[in-house]
C-alpha atoms as a PDB file:
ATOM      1  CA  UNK A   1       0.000   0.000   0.000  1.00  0.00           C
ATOM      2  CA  UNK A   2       2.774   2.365   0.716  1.00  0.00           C
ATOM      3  CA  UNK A   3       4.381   1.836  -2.667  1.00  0.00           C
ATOM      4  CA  UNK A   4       1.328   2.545  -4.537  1.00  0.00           C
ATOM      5  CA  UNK A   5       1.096   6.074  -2.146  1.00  0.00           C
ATOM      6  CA  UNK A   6       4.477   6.732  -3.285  1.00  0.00           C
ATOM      7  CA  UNK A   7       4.037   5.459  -6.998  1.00  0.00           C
ATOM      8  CA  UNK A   8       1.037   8.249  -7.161  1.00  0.00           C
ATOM      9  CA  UNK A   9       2.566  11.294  -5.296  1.00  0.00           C
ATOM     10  CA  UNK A  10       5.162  11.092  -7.771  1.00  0.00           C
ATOM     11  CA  UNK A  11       2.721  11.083 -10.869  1.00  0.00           C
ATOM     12  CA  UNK A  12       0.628  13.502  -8.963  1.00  0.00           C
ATOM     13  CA  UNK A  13       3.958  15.672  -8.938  1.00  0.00           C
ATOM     14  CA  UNK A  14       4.572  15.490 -13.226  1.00  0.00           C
ATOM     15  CA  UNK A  15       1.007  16.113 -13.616  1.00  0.00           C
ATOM     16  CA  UNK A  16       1.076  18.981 -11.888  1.00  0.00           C
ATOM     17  CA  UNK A  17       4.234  19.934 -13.320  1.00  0.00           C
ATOM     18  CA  UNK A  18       3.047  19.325 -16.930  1.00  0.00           C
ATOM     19  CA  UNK A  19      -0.103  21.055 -16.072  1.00  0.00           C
ATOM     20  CA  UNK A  20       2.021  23.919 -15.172  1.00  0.00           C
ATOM     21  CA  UNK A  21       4.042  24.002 -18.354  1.00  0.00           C
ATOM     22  CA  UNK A  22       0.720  24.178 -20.341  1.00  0.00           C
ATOM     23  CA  UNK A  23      -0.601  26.837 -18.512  1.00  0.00           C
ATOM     24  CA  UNK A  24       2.925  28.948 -18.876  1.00  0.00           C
ATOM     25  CA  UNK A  25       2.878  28.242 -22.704  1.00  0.00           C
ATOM     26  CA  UNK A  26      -0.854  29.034 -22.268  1.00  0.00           C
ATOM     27  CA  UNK A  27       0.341  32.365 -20.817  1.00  0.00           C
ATOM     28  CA  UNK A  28       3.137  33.288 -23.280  1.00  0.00           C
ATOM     29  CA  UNK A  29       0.588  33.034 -26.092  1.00  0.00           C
ATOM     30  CA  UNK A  30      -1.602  35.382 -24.410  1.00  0.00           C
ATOM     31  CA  UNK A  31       1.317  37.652 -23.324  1.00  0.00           C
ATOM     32  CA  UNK A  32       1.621  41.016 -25.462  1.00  0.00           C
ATOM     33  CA  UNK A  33      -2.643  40.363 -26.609  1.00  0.00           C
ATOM     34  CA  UNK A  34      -5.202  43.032 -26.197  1.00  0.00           C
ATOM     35  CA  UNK A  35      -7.229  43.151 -23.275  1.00  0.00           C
ATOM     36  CA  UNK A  36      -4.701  40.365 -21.491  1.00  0.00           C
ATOM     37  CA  UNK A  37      -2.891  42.314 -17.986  1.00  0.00           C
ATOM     38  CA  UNK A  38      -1.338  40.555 -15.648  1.00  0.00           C
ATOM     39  CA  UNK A  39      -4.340  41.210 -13.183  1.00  0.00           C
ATOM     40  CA  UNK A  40      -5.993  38.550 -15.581  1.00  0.00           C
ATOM     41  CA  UNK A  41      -3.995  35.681 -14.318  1.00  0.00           C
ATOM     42  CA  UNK A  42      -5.683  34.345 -11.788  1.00  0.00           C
ATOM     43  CA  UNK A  43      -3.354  31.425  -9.625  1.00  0.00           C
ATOM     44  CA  UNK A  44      -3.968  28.333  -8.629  1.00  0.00           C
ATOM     45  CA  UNK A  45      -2.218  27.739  -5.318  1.00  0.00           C
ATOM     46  CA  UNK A  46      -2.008  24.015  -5.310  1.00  0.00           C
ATOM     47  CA  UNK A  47      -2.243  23.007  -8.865  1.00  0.00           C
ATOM     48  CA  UNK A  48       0.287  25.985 -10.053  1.00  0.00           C
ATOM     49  CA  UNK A  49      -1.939  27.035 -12.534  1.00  0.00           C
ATOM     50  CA  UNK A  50      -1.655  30.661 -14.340  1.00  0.00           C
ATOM     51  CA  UNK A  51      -4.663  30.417 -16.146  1.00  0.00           C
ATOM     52  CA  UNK A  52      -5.883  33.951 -18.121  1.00  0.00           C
ATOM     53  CA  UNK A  53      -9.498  34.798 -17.766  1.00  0.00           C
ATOM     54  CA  UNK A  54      -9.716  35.704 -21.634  1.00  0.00           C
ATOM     55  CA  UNK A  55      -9.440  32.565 -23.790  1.00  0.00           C
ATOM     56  CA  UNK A  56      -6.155  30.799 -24.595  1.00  0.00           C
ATOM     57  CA  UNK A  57      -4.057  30.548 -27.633  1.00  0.00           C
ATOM     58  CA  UNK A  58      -5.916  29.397 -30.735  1.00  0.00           C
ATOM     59  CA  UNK A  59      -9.593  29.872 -31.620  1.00  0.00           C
ATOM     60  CA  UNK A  60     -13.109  28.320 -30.823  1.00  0.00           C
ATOM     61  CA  UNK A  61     -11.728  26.433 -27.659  1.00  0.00           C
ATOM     62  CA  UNK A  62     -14.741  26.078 -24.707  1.00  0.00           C
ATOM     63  CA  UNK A  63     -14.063  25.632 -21.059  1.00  0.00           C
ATOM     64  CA  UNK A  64     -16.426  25.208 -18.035  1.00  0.00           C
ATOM     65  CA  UNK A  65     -15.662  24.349 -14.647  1.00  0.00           C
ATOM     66  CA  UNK A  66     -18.353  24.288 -12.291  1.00  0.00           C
ATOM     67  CA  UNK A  67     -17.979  23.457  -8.381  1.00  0.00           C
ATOM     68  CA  UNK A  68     -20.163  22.676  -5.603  1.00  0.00           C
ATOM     69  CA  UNK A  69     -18.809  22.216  -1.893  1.00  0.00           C
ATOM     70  CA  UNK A  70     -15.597  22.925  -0.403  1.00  0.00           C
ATOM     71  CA  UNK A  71     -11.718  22.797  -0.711  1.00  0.00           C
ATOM     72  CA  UNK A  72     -12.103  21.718  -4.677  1.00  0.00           C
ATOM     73  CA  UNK A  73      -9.562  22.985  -6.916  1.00  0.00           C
ATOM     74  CA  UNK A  74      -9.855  22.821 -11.054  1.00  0.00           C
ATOM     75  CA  UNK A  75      -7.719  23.892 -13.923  1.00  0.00           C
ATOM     76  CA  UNK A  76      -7.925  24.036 -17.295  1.00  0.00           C
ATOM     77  CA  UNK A  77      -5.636  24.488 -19.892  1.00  0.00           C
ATOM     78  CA  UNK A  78      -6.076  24.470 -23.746  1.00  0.00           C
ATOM     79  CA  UNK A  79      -3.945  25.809 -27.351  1.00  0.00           C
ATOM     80  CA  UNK A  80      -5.171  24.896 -30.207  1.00  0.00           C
ATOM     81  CA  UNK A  81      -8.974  25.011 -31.887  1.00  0.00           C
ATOM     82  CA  UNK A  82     -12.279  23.818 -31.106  1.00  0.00           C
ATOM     83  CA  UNK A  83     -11.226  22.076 -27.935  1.00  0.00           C
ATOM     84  CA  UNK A  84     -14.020  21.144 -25.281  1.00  0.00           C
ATOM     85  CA  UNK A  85     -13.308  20.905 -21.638  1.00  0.00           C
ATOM     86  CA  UNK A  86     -15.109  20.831 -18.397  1.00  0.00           C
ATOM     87  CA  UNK A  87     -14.993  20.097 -14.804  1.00  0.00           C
ATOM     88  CA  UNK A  88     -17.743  19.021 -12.380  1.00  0.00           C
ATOM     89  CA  UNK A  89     -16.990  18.542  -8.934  1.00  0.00           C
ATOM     90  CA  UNK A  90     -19.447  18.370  -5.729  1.00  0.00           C
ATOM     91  CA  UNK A  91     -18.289  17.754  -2.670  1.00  0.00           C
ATOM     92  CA  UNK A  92     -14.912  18.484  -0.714  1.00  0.00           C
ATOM     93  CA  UNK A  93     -11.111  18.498  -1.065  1.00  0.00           C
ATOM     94  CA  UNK A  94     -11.646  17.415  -4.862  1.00  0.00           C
ATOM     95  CA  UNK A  95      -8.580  18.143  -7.617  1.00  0.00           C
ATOM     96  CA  UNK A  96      -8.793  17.736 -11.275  1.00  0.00           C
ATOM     97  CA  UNK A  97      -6.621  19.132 -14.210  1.00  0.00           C
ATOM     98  CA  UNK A  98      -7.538  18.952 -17.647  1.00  0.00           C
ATOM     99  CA  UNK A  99      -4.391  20.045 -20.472  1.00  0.00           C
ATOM    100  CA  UNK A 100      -5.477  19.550 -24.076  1.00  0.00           C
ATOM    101  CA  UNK A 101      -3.455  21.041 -27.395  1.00  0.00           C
ATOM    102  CA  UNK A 102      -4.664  19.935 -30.745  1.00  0.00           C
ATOM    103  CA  UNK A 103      -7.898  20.518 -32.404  1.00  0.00           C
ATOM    104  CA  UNK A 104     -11.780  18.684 -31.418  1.00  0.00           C
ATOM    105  CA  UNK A 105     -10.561  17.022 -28.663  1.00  0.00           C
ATOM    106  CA  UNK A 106     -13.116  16.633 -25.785  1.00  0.00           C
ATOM    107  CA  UNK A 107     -12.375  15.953 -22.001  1.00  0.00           C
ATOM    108  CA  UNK A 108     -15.289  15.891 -19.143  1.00  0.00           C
ATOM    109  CA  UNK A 109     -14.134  15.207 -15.368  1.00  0.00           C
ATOM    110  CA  UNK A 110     -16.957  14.432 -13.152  1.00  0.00           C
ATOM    111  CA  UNK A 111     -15.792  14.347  -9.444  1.00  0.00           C
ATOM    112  CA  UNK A 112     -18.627  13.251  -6.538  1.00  0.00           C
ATOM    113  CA  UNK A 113     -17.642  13.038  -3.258  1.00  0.00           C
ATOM    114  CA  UNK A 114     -13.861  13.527  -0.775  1.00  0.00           C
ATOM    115  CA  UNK A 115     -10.267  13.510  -1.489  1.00  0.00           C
ATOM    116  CA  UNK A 116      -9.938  12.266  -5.465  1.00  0.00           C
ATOM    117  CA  UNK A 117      -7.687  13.328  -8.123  1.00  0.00           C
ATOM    118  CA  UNK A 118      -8.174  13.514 -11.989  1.00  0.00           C
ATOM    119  CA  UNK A 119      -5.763  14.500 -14.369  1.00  0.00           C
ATOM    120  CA  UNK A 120      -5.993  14.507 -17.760  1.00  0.00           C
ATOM    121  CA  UNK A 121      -3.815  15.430 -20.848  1.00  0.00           C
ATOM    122  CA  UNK A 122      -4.727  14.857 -24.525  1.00  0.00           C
ATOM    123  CA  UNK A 123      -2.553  16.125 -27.371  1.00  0.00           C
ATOM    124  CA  UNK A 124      -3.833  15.842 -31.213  1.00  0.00           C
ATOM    125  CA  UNK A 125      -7.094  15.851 -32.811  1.00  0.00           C
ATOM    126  CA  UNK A 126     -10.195  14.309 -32.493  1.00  0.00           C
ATOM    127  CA  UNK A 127      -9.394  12.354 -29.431  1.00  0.00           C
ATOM    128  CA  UNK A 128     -12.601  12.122 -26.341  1.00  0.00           C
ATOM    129  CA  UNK A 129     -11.745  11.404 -22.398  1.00  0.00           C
ATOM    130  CA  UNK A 130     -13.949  10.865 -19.415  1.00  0.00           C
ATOM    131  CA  UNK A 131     -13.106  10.984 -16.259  1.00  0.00           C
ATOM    132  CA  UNK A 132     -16.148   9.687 -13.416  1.00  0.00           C
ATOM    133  CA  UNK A 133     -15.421   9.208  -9.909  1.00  0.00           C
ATOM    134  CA  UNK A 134     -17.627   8.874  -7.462  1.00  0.00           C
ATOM    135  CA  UNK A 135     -16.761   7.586  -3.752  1.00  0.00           C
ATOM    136  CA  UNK A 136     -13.541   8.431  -1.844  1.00  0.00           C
ATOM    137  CA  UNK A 137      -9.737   9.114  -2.125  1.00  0.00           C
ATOM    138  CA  UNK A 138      -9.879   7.673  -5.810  1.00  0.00           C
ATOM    139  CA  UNK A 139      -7.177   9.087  -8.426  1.00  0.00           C
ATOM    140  CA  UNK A 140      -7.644   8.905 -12.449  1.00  0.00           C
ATOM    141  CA  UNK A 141      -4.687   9.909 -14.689  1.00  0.00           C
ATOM    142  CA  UNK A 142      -5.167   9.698 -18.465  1.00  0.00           C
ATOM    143  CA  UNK A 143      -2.785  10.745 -21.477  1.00  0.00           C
ATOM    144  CA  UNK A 144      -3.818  10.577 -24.859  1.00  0.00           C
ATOM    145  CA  UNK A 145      -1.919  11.432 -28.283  1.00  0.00           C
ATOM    146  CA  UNK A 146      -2.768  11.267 -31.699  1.00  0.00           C
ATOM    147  CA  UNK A 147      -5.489  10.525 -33.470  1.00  0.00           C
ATOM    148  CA  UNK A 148      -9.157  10.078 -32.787  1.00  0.00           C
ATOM    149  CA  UNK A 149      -8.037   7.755 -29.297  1.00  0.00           C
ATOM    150  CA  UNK A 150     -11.099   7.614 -26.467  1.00  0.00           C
ATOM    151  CA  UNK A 151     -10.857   7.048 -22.833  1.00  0.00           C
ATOM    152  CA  UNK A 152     -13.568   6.446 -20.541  1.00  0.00           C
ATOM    153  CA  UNK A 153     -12.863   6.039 -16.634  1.00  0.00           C
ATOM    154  CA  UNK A 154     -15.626   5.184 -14.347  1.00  0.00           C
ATOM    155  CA  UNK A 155     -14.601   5.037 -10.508  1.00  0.00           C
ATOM    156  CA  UNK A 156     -17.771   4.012  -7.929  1.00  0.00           C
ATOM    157  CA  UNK A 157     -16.124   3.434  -4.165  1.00  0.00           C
ATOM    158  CA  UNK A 158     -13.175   4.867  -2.770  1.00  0.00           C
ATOM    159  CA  UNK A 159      -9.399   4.354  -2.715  1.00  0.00           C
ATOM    160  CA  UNK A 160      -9.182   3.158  -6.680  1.00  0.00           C
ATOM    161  CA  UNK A 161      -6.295   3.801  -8.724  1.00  0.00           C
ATOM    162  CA  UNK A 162      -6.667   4.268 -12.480  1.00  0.00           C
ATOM    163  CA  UNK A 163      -4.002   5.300 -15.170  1.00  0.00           C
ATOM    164  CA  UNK A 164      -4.183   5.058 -18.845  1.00  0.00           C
ATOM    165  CA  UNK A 165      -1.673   5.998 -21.563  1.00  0.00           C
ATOM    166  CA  UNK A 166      -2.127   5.832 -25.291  1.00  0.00           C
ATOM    167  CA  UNK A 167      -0.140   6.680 -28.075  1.00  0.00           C
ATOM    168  CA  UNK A 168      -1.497   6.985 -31.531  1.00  0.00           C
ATOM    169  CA  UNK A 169      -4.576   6.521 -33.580  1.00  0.00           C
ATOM    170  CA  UNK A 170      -8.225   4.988 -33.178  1.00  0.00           C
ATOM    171  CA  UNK A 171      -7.025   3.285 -29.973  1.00  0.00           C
ATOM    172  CA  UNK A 172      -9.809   2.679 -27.099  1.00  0.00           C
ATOM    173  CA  UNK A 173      -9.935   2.013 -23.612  1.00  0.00           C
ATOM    174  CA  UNK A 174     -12.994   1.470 -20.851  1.00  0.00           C
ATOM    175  CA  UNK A 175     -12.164   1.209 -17.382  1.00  0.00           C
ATOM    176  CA  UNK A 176     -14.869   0.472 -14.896  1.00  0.00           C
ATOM    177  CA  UNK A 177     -14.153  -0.027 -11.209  1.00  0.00           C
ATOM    178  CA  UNK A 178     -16.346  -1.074  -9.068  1.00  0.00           C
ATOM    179  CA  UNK A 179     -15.743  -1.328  -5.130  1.00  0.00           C
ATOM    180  CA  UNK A 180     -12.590  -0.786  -3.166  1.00  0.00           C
ATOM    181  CA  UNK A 181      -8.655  -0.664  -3.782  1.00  0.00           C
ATOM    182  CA  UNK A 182      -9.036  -1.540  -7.299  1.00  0.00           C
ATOM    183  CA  UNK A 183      -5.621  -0.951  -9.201  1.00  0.00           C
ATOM    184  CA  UNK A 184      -5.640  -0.241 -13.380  1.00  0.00           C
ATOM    185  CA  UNK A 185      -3.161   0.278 -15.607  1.00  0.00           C
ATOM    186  CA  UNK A 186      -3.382   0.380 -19.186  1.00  0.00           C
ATOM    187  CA  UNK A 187      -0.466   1.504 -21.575  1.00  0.00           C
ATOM    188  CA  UNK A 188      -1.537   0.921 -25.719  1.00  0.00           C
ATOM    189  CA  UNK A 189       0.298   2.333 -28.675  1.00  0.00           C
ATOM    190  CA  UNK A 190       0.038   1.732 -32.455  1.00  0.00           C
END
């Protein structure tokens, strides 16, 4: 149990840090734009985010983040066109991160209950994630690039671990857990 606690601090910590780079590139494509001041940036303590209020680089990207309860955090980070994001949480202590670059890709985080982590990064076009949990203390980490790739993590009970990786084009994965201290890993390439 310990080793898994370590293995996912450490990815929490290059999540966060890749989330961070994408919201500093985010930034230098804003930086020197009209109607972009630095009283814009509005930071995220924990997750290090510097995301700008106006929209990011590119064109037609759409972002929502909508919380209910108390201690949640939520980033989002997106360059590139007609990207789709958006974070749900209810309930308390929640943390979810969503990075995309490309163009149509779609992510969705839906976070119920205490304590879970979701982190998400998708690079290319046309690719779809989902991240559910539901229960707590469960963490969710998917990465995605290329080509029209779809994710889809469901988590219903507390202390799950989830983590997918893919790498290239038309490649699926579905990962329901059910329960308690179920472990996933999936890594797919083509």
């Amino acid at each position: 149990m310990r080793k898994l606690r370590t293995e996912a601090n450490a990815r929490v910590r290059s999540w966060l840090a890749l989330l961070r780079a994408a919201a500093v590139i985010a930034c230098m494509l804003c930086a020197g734009q009209p109607g972009i001041a630095a009283e814009d940036l509005d930071p995220f303590d924990e997750l290090g985010l510097l995301l700008p209020a106006p929209e990011l680089g590119g064109h037609g990207n759409r972002a929502t983040i909508t919380q209910t309860g108390s201690g949640n955090l939520a980033g989002i980070a997106q360059a590139g066109a007609t990207n789709e994001a958006s974070i749900e949480q209810q309930g308390a202590l929640l943390r979810a991160g969503i990075g995309q670059s490309g163009a149509g890709n779609w992510a969705n985080i839906q976070q119920t209950g205490e304590a879970q982590i979701a982190m998400l990064l998708q690079s290319g076009d046309l690719n779809q994630t989902a991240i559910i949990q539901n229960g707590v203390r469960n963490i969710a980490y998917v990465e995605q690039a290329g080509y029209g790739n779809s994710a889809d993590v469901r988590q219903f009970g507390n202390h799950n671990y989830a983590d997918v990786s893919q790498t290239g084009s038309g490649l699926r994965t579905v990962v329901i857990q059910n329960g308690d201290g179920n472990r996933a890993i999936v890594r797919q390439g083509n």
